[in-house]
C-alpha atoms as a PDB file:
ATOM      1  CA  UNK A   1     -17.103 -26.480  22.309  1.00  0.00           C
ATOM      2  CA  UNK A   2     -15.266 -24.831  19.423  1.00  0.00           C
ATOM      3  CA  UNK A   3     -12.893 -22.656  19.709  1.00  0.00           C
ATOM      4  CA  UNK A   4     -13.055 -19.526  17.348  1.00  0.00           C
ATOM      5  CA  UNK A   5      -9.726 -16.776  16.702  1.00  0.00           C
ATOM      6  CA  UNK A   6     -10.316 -13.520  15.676  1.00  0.00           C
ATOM      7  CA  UNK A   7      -8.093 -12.776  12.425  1.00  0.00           C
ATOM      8  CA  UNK A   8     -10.295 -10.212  10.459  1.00  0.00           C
ATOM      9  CA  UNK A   9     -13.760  -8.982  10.198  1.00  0.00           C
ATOM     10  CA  UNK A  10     -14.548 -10.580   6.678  1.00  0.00           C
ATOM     11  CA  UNK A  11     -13.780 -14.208   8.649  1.00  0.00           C
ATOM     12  CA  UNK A  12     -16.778 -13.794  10.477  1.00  0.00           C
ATOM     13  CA  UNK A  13     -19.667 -12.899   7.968  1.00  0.00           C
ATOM     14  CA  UNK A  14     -21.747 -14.628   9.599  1.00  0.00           C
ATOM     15  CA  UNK A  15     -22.727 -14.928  12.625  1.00  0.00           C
ATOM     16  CA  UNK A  16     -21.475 -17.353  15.168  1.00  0.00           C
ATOM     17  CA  UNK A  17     -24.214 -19.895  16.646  1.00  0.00           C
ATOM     18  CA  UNK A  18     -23.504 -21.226  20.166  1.00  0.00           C
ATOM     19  CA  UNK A  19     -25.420 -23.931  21.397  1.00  0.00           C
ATOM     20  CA  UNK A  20     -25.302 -25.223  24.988  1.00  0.00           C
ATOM     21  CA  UNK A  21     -27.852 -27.376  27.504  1.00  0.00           C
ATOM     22  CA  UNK A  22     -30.939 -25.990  25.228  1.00  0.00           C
ATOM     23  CA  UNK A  23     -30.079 -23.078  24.451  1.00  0.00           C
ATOM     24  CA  UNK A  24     -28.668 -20.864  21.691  1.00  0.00           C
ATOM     25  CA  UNK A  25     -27.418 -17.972  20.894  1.00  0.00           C
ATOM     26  CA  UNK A  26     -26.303 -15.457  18.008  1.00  0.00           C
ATOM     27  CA  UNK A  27     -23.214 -13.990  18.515  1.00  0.00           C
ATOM     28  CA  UNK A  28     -21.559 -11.685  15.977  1.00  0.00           C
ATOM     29  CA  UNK A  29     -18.033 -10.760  16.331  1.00  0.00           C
ATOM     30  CA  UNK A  30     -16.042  -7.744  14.861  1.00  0.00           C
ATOM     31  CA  UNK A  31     -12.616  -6.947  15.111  1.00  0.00           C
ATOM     32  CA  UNK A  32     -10.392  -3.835  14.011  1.00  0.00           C
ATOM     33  CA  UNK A  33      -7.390  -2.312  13.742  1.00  0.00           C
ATOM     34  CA  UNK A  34      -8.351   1.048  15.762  1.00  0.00           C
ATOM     35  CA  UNK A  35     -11.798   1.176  18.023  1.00  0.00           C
ATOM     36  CA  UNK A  36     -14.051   2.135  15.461  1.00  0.00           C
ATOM     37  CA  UNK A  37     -16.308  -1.334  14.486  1.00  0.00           C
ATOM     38  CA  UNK A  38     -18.461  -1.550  11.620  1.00  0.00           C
ATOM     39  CA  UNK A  39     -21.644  -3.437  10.373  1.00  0.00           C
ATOM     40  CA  UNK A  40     -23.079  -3.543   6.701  1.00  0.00           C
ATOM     41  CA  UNK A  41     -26.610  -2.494   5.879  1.00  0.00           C
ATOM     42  CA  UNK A  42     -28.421  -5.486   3.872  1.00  0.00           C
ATOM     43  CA  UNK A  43     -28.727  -4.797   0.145  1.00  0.00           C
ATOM     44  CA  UNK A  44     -31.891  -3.706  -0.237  1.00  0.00           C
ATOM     45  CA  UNK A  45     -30.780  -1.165   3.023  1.00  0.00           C
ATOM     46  CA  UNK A  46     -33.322  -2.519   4.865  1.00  0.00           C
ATOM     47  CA  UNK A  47     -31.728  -3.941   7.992  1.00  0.00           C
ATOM     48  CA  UNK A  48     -28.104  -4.676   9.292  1.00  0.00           C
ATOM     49  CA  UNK A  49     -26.687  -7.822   7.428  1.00  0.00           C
ATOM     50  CA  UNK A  50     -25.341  -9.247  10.203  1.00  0.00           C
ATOM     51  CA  UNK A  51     -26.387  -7.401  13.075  1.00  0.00           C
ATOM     52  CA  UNK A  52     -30.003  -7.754  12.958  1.00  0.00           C
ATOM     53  CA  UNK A  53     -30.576 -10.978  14.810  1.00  0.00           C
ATOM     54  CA  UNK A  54     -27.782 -11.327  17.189  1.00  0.00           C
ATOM     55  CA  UNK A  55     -28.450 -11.683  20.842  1.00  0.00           C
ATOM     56  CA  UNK A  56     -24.716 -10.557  21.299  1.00  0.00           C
ATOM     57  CA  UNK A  57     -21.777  -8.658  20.012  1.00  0.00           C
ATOM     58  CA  UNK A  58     -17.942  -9.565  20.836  1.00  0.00           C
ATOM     59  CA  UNK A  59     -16.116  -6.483  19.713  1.00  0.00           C
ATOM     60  CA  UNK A  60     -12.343  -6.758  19.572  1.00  0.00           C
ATOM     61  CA  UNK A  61      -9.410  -4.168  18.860  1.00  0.00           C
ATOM     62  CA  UNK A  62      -5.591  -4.022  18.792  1.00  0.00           C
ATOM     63  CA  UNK A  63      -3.747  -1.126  20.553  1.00  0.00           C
ATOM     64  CA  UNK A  64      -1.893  -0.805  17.103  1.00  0.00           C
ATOM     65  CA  UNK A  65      -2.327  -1.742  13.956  1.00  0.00           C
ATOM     66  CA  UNK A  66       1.588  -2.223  13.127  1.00  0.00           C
ATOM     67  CA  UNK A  67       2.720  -3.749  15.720  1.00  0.00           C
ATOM     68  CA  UNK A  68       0.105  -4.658  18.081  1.00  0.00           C
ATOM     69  CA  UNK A  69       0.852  -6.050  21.528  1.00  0.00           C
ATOM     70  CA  UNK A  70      -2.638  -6.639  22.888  1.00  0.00           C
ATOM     71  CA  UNK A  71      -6.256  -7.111  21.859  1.00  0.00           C
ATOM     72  CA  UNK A  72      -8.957  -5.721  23.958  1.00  0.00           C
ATOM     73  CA  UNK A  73     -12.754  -7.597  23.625  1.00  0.00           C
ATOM     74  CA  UNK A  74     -16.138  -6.048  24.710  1.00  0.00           C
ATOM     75  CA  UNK A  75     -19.400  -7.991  24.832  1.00  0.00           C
ATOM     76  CA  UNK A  76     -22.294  -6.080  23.992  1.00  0.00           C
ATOM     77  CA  UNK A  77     -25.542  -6.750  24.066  1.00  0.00           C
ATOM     78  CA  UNK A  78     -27.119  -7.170  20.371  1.00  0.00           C
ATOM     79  CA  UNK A  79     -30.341  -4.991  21.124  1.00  0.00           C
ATOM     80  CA  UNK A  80     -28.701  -2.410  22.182  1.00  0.00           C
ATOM     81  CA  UNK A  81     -25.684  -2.383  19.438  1.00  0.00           C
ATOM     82  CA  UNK A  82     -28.502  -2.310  17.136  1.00  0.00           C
ATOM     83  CA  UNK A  83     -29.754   0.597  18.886  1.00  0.00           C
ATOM     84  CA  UNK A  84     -26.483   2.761  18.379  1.00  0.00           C
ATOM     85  CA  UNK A  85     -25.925   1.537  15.014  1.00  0.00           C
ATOM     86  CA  UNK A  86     -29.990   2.690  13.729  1.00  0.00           C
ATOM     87  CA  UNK A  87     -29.296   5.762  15.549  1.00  0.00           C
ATOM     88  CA  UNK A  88     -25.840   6.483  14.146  1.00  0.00           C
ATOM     89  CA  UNK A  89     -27.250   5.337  10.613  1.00  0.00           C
ATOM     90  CA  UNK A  90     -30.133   8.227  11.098  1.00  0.00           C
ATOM     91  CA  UNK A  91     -27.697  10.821  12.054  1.00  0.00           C
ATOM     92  CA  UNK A  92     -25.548  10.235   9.286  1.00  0.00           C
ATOM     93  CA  UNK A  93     -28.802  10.124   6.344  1.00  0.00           C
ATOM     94  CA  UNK A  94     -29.918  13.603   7.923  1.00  0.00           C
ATOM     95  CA  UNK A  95     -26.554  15.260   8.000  1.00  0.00           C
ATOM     96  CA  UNK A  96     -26.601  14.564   4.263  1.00  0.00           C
ATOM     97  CA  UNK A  97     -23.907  11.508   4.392  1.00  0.00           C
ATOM     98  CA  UNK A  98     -24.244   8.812   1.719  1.00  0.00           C
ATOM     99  CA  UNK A  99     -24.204   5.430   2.882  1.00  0.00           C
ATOM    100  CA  UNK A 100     -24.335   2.594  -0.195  1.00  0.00           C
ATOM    101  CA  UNK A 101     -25.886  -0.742   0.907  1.00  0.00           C
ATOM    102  CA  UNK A 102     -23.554  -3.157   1.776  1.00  0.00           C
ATOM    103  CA  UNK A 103     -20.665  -1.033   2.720  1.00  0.00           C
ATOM    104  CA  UNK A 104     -19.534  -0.922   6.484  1.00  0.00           C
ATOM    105  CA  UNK A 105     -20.771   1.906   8.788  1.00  0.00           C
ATOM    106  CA  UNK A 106     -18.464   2.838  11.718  1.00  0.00           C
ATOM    107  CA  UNK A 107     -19.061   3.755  15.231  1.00  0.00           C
ATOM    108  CA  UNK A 108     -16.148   4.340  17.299  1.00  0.00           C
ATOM    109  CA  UNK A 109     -16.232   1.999  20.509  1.00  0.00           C
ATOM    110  CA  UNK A 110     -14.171   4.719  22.696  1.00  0.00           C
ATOM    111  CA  UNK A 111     -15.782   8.337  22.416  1.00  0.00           C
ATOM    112  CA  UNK A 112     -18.232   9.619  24.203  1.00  0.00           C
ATOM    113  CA  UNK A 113     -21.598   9.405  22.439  1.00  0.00           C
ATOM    114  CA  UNK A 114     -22.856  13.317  21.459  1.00  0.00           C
ATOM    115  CA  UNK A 115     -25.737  14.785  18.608  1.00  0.00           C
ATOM    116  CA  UNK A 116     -23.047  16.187  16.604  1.00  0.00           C
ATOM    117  CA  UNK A 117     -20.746  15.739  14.880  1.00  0.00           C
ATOM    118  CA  UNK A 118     -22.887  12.710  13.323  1.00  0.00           C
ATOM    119  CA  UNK A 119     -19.868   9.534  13.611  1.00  0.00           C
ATOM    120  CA  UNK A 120     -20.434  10.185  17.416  1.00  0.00           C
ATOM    121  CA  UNK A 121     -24.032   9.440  17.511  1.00  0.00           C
ATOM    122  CA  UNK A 122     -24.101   6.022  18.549  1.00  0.00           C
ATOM    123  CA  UNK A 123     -20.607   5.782  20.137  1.00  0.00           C
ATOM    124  CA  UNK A 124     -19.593   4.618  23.100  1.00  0.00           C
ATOM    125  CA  UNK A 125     -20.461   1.268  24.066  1.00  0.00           C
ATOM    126  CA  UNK A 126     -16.886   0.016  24.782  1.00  0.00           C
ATOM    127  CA  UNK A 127     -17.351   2.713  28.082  1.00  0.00           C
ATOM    128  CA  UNK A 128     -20.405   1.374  28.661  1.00  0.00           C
ATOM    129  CA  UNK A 129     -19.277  -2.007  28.752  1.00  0.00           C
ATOM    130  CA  UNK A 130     -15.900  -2.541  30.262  1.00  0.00           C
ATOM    131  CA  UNK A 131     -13.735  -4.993  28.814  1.00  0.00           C
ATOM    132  CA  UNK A 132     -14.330  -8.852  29.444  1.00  0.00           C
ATOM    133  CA  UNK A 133     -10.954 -10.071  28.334  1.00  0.00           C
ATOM    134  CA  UNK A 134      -7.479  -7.897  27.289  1.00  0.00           C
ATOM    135  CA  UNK A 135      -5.749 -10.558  25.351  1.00  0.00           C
ATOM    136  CA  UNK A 136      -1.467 -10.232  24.940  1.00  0.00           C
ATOM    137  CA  UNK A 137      -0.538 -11.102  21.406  1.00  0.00           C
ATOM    138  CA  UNK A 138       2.980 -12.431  19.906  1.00  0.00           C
ATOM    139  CA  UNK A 139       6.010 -10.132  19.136  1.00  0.00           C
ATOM    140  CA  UNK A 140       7.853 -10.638  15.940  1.00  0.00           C
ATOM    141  CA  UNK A 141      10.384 -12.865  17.946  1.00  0.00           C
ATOM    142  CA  UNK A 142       7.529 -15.430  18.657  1.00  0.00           C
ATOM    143  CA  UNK A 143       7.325 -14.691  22.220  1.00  0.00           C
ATOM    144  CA  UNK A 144       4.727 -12.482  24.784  1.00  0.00           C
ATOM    145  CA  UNK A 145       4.402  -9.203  25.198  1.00  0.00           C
ATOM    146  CA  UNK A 146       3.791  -7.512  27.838  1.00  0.00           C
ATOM    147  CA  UNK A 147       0.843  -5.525  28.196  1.00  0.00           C
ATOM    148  CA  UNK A 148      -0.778  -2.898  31.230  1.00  0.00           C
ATOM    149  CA  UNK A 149      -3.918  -1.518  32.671  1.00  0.00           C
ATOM    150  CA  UNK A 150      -5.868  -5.062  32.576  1.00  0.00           C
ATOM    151  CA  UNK A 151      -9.621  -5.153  32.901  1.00  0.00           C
ATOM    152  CA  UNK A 152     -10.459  -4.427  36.589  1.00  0.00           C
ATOM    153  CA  UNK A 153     -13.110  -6.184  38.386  1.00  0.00           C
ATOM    154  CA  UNK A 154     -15.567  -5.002  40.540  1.00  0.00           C
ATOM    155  CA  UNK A 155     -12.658  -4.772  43.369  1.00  0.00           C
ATOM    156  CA  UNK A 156     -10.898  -2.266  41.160  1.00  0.00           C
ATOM    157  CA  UNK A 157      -8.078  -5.673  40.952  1.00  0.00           C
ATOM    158  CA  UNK A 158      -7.215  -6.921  37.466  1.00  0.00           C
ATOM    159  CA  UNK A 159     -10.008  -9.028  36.526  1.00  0.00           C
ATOM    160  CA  UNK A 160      -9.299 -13.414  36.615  1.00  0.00           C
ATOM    161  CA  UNK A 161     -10.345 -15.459  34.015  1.00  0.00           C
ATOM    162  CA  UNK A 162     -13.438 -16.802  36.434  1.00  0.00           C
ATOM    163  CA  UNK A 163     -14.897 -12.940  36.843  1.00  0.00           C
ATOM    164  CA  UNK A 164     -14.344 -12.945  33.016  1.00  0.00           C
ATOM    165  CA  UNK A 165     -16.131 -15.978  32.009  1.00  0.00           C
ATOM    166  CA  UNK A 166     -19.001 -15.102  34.808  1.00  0.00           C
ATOM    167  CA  UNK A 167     -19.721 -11.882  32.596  1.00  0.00           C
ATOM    168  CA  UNK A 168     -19.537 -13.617  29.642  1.00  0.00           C
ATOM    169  CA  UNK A 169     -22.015 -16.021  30.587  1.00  0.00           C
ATOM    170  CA  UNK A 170     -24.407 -13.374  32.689  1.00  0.00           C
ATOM    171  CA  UNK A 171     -24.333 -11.117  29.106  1.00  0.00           C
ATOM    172  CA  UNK A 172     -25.630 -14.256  27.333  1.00  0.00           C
ATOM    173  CA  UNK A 173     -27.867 -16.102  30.058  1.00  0.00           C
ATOM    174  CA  UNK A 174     -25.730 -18.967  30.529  1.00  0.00           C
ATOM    175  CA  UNK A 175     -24.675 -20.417  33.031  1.00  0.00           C
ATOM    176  CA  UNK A 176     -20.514 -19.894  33.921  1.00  0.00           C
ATOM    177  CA  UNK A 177     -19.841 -23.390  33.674  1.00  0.00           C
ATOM    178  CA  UNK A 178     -20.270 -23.233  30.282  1.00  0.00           C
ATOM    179  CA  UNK A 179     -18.105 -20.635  29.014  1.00  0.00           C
ATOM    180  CA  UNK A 180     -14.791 -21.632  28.018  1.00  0.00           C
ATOM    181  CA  UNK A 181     -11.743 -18.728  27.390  1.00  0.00           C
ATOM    182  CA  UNK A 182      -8.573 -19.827  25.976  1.00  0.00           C
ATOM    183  CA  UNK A 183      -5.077 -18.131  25.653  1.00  0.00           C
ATOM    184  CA  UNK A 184      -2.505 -18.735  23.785  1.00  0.00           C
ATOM    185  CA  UNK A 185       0.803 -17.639  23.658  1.00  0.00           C
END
């Protein structure tokens, strides 16, 4: 199994193929510096370059783009990201926004989705989706942070790496066993 870090969104401009037992899977991941994510159109604006084929999203965010102390990740299915970003893409066309091919569109991860004003038309799906993983990052000294409010289970207790790899794997059909999640401090 390889083992992928998330550095910036031009390292993955493609999407990520994972292969396991028979079966595969698509998976693009984004990362940002606030909770807004972004996808390209295609150039002939046709389709989303590298959202149109995924069966999954990993979305990932720092709580600060200066000094960050943790990363938050959200996996979201690819149908329905596709779903918010075609709808946000509409919105934005018929409130008279231009949009040139190949750059990024944003949809914030965090707000609640609403018909206006058009960047919230497609919003949302990091409440939709709670978090699968909230990841501490290094300080400037080289050591841990600290970080709060973990991703609660379905007991409302922060959620184990087992609860976290068992969504992982239910989001992409797999089974549990073979999802690995590494941290490193």
């Amino acid at each position: 199994m390889s083992v992928y870090r998330l550095t910036s969104q031009r390292e993955f401009a493609i999407p990520i193929v994972l292969t396991k037992g028979g079966k595969t899977k698509l998976i693009s991941i984004r990362t940002s510096q606030s909770t807004w994510i972004a996808f390209p159109r295609d150039e002939k604006d046709e389709k989303w370059g590298t959202l149109s084929d995924v069966d999954a999203v990993v979305a990932a965010w720092v709580d600060d783009a200066e000094t960050p102390r943790f990363a938050q990740v959200h996996l979201i299915p690819g149908d329905e990201m596709r779903d918010r970003f075609d709808r946000a893409y509409a919105a934005r066309k018929v409130a008279g926004h231009s949009h040139p091919a190949r750059n990024g569109l944003w949809v914030s991860l965090y707000h609640e989705e609403a018909k206006s004003p058009a960047n919230r038309v497609g919003a949302g799906a990091g409440l939709k989706h709670p978090p699968i993983a909230r990841v501490p990052l290094l300080n400037g000294s080289g050591g841990g942070t600290e970080f709060t409010r973990p991703p609660k289970s379905d007991t409302g207790q922060a959620l184990t790496i087992q609860e976290a790899k068992e969504r992982v794997a239910r989001a992409l059909g797999l089974d549990p066993s073979c999802v690995k999640i590494t941290i490193e401090a």
